[in-house]
C-alpha atoms as a PDB file:
ATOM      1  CA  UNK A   1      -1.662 -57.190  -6.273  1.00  0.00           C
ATOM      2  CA  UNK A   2      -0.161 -58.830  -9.219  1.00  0.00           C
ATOM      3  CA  UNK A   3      -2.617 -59.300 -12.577  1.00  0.00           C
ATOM      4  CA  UNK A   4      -2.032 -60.714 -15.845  1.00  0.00           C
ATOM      5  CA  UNK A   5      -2.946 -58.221 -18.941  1.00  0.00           C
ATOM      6  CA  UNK A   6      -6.296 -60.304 -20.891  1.00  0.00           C
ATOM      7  CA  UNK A   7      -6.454 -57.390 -23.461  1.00  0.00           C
ATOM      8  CA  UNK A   8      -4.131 -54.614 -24.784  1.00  0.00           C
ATOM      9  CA  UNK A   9      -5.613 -53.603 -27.832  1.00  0.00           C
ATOM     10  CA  UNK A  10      -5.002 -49.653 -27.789  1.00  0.00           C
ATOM     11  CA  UNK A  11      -2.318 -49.258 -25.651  1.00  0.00           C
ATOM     12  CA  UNK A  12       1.707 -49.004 -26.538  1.00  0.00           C
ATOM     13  CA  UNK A  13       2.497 -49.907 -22.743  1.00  0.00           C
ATOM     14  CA  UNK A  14       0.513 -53.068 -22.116  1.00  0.00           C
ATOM     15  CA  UNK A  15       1.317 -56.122 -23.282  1.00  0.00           C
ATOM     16  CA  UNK A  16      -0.688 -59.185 -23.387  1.00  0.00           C
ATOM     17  CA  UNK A  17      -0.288 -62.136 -21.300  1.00  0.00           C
ATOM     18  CA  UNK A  18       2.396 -60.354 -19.475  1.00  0.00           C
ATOM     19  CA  UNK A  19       2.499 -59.618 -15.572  1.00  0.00           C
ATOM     20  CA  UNK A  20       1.810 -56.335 -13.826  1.00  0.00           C
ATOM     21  CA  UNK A  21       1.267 -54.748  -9.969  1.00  0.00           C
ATOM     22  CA  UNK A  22      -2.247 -52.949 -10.054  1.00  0.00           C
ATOM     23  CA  UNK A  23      -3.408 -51.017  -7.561  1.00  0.00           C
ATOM     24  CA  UNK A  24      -7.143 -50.104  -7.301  1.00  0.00           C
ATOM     25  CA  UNK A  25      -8.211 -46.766  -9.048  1.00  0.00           C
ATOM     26  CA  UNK A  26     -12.126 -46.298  -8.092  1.00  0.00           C
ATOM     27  CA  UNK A  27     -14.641 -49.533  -8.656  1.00  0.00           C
ATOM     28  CA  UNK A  28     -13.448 -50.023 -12.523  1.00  0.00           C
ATOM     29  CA  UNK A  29      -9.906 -49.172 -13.524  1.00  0.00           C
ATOM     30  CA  UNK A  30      -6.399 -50.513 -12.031  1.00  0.00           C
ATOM     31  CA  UNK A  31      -3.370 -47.995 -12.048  1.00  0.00           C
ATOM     32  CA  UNK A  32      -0.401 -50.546 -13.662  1.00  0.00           C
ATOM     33  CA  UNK A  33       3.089 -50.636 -13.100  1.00  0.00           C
ATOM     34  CA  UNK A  34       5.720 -52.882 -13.146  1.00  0.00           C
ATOM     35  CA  UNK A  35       7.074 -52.439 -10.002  1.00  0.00           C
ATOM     36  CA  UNK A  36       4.910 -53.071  -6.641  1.00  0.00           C
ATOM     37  CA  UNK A  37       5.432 -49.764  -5.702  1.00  0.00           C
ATOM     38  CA  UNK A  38       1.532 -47.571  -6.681  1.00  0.00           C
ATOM     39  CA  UNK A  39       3.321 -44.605  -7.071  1.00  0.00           C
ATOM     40  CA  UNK A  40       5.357 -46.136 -10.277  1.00  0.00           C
ATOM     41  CA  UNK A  41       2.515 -46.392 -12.429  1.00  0.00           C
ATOM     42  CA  UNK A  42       2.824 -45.894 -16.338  1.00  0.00           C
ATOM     43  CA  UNK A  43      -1.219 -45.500 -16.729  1.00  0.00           C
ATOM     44  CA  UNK A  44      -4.578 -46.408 -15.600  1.00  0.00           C
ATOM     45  CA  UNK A  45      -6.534 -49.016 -17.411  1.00  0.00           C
ATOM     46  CA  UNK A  46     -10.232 -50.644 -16.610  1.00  0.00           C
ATOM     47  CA  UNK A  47     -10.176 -53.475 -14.520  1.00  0.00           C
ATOM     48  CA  UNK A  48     -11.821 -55.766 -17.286  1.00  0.00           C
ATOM     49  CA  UNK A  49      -8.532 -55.714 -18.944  1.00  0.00           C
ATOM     50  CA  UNK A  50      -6.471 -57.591 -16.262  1.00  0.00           C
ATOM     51  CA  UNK A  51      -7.043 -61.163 -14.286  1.00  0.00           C
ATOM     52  CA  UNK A  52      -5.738 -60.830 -10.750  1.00  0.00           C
ATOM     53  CA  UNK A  53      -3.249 -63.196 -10.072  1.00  0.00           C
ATOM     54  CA  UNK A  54      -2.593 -62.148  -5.874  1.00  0.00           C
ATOM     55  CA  UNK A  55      -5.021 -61.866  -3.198  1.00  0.00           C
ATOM     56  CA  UNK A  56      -4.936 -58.699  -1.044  1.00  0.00           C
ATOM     57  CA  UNK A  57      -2.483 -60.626   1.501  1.00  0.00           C
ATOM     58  CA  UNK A  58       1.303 -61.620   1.267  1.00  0.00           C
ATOM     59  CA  UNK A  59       2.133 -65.363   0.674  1.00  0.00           C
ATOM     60  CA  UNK A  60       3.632 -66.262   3.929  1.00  0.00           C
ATOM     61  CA  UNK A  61       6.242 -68.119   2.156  1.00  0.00           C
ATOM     62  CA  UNK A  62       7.748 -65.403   0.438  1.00  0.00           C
ATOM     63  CA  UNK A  63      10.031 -62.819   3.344  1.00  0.00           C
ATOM     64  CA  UNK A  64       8.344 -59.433   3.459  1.00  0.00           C
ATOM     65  CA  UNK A  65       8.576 -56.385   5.706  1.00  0.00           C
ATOM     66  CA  UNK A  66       6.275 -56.025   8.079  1.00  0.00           C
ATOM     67  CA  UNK A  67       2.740 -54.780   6.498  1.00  0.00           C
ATOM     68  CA  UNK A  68      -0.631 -53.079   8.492  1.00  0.00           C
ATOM     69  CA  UNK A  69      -3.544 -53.770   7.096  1.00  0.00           C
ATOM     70  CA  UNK A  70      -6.545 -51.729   7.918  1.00  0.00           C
ATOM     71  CA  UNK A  71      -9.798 -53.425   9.030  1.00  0.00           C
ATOM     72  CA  UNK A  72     -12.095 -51.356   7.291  1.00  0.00           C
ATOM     73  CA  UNK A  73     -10.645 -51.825   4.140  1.00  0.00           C
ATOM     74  CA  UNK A  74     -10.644 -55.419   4.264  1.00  0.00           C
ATOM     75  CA  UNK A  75     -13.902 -57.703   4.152  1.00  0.00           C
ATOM     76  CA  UNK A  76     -13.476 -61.503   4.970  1.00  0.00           C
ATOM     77  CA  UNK A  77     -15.113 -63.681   2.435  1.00  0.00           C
ATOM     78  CA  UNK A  78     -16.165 -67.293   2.945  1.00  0.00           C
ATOM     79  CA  UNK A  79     -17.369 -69.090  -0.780  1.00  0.00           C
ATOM     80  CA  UNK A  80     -18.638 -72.797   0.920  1.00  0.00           C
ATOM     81  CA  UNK A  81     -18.870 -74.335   3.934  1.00  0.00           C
ATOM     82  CA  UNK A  82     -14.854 -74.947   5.456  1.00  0.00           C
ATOM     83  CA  UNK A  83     -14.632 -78.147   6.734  1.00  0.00           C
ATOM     84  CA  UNK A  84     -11.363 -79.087   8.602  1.00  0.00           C
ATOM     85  CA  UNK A  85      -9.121 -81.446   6.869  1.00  0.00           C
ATOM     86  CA  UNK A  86      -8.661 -82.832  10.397  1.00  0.00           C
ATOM     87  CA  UNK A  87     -12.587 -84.143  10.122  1.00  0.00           C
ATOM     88  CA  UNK A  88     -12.002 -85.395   6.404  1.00  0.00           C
ATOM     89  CA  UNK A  89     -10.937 -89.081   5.611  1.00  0.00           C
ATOM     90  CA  UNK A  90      -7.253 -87.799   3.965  1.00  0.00           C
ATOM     91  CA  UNK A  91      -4.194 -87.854   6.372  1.00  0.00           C
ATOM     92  CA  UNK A  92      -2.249 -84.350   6.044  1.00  0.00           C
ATOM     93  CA  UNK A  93       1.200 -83.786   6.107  1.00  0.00           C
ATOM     94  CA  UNK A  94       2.542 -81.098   5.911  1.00  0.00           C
ATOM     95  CA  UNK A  95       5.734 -79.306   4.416  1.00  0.00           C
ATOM     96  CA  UNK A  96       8.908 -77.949   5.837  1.00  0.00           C
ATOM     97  CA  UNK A  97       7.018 -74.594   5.982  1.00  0.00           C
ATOM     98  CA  UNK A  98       4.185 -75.509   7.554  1.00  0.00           C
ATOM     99  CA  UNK A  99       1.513 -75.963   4.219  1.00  0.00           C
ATOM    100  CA  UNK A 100      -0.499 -78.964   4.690  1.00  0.00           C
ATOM    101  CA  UNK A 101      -0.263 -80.913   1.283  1.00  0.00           C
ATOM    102  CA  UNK A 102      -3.202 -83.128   0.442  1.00  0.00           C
ATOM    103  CA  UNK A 103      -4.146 -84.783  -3.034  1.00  0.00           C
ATOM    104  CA  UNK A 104      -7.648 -83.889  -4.481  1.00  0.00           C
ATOM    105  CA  UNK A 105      -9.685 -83.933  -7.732  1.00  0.00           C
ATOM    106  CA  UNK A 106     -10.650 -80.602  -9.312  1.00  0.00           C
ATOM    107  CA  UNK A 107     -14.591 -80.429  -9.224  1.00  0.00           C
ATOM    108  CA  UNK A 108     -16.064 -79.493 -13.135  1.00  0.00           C
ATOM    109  CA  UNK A 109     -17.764 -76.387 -11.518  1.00  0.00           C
ATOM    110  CA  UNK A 110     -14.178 -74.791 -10.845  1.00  0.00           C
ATOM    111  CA  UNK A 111     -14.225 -72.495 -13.587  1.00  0.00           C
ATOM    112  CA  UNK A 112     -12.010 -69.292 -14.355  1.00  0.00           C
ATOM    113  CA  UNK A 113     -13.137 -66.357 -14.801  1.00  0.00           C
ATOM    114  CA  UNK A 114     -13.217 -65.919 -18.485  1.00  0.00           C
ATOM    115  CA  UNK A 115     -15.518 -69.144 -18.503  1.00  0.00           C
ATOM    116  CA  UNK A 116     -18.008 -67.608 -16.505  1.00  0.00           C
ATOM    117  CA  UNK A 117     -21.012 -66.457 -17.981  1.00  0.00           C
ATOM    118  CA  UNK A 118     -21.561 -63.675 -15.163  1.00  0.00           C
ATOM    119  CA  UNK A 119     -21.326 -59.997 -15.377  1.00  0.00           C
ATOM    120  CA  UNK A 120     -18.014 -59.291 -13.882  1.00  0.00           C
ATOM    121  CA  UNK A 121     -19.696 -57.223 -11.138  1.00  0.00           C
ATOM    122  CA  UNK A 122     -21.894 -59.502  -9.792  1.00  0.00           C
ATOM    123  CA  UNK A 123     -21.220 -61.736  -6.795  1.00  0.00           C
ATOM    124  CA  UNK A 124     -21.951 -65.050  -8.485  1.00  0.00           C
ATOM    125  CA  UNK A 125     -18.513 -64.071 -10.614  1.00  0.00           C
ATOM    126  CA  UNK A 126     -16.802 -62.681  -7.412  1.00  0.00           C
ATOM    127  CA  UNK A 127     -17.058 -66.169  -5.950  1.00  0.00           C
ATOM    128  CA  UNK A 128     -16.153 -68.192  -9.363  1.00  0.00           C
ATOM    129  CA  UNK A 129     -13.070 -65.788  -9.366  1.00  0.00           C
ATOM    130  CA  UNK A 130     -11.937 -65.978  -5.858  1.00  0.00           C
ATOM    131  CA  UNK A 131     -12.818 -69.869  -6.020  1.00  0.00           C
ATOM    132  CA  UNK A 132     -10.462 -70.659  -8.881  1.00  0.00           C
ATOM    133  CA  UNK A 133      -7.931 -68.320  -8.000  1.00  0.00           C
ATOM    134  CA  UNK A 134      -7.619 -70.712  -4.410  1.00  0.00           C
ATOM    135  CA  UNK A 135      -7.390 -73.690  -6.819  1.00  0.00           C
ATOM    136  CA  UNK A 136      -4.487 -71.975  -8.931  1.00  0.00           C
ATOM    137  CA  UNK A 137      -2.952 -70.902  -6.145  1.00  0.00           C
ATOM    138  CA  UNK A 138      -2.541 -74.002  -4.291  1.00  0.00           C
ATOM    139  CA  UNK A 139      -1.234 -75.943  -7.355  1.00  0.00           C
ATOM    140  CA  UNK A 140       1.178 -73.119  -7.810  1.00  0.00           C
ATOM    141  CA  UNK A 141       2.384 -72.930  -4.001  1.00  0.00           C
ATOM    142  CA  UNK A 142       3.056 -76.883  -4.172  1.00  0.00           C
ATOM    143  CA  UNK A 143       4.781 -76.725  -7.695  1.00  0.00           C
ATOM    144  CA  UNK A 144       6.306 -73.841  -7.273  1.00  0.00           C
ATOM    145  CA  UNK A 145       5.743 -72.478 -10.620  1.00  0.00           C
ATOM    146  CA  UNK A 146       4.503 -69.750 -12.761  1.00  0.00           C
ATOM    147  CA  UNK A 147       0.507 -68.908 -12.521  1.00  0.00           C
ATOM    148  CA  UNK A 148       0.143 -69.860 -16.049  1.00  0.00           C
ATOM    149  CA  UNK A 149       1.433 -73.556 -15.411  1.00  0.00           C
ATOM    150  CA  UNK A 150      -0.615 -73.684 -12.554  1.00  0.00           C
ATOM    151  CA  UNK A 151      -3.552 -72.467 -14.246  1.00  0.00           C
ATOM    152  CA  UNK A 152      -3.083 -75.392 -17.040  1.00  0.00           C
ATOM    153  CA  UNK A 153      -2.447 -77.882 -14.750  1.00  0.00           C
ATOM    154  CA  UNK A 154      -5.908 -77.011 -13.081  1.00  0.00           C
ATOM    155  CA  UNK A 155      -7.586 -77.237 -16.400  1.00  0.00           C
ATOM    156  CA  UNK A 156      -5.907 -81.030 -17.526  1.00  0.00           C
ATOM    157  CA  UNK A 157      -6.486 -82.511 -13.746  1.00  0.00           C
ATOM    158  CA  UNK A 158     -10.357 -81.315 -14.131  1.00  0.00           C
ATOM    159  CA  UNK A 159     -10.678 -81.977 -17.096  1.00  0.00           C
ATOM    160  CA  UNK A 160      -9.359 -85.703 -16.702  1.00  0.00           C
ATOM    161  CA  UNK A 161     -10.741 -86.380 -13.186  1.00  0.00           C
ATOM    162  CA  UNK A 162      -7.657 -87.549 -11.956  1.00  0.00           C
ATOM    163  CA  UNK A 163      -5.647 -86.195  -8.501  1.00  0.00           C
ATOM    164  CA  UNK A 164      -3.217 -83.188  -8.209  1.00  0.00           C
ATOM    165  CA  UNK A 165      -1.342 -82.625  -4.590  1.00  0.00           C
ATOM    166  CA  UNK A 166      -1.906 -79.034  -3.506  1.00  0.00           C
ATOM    167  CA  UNK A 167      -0.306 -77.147  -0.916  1.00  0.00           C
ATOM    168  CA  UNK A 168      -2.517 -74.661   1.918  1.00  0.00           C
ATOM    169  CA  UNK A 169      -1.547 -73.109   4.050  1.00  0.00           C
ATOM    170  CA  UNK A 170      -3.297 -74.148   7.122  1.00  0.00           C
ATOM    171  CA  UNK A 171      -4.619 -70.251   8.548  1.00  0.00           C
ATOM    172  CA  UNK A 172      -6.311 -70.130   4.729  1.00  0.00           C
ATOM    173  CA  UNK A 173      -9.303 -70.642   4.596  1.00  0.00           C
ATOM    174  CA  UNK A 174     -10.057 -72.104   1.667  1.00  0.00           C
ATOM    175  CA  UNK A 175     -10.272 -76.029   1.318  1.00  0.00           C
ATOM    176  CA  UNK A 176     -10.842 -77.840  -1.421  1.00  0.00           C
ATOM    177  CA  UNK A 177     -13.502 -79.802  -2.494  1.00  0.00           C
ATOM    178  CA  UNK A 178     -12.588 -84.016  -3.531  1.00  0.00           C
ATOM    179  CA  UNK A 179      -9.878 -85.124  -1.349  1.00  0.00           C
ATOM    180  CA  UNK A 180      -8.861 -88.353  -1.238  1.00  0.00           C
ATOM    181  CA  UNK A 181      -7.251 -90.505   0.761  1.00  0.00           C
ATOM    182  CA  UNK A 182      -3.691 -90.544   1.546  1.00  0.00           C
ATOM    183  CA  UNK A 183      -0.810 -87.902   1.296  1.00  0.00           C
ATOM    184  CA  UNK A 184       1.997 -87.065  -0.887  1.00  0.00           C
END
């Protein structure tokens, strides 16, 4: 998983705002490295110090070797309702690798993390997290751009109530909330 570093105060190997694999040390602490490889970690830092960036899966987009993913360690979340963009008013299309791209308008609930008012361990900031990392994500997939664009984008479009075109990839899961009419 990929994270960005929210606080480096105390540490000469962290930097902040920069980009780093974790891999999951215990409930509360991320081993860091800057390579995706776990066993090329410079140290082990709590988990409060880092927003993921990655879910637990590969972007299909990107080429990757084949990789087996254990059942047990995995749990499959669901945040709202998924309603088929099939059964919503919006035509789809959909990209030359298979994303379906459909305009929408950021709802004002779709907060990030460090808006949230929720003890990082509870599930009510599980879901805010996982919910606007799906927003980011999308806006980054179409735009092909850095999380931190992404993530600013997502704050101006909900902020102004106006459209932005994301791209999903149509085995996710997650669908967003305000589509409109029409495609890109």
């Amino acid at each position: 998983m990929k994270a960005i570093c929210l606080d480096a105060a105390g540490s000469a190997e962290l930097v902040q705002g920069n980009e780093y694999f974790v891999f999951p040390s215990g409930g509360s602490a991320y081993y860091v490295s800057r390579f995706d490889r776990g066993g090329s970690h410079f140290g082990c830092f709590q988990a409060g110090r880092f927003e993921l960036m990655e879910c637990q899966e590969p972007n299909p987009r990107m080429a990757t070797s084949e990789t087996k993913y254990e059942s047990e360690d995995y749990e499959q979340l669901s945040i709202f309702d998924v309603m088929s963009l099939e059964d919503t008013e919006a035509k789809q299309e959909s990209d030359q690798n298979g994303y379906l791209v459909v305009k929408a308008i950021i709802p004002e609930d779709v907060i990030s993390p460090l808006e949230c008012k929720t003890g990082p361990n509870s599930k009510a900031f599980k879901k805010i997290k996982e919910r606007w990392s799906n927003y980011v994500r999308a806006i980054q997939d179409y735009e092909g751009c850095s999380w931190f664009k992404a993530r600013d984008q997502l704050i101006e479009h909900r902020e102004d109530q106006v459209t932005i075109t994301l791209s999903i990839h149509p085995n996710n899961e997650f669908r967003p909330e305000g589509v409109g009419e029409g495609t890109v």
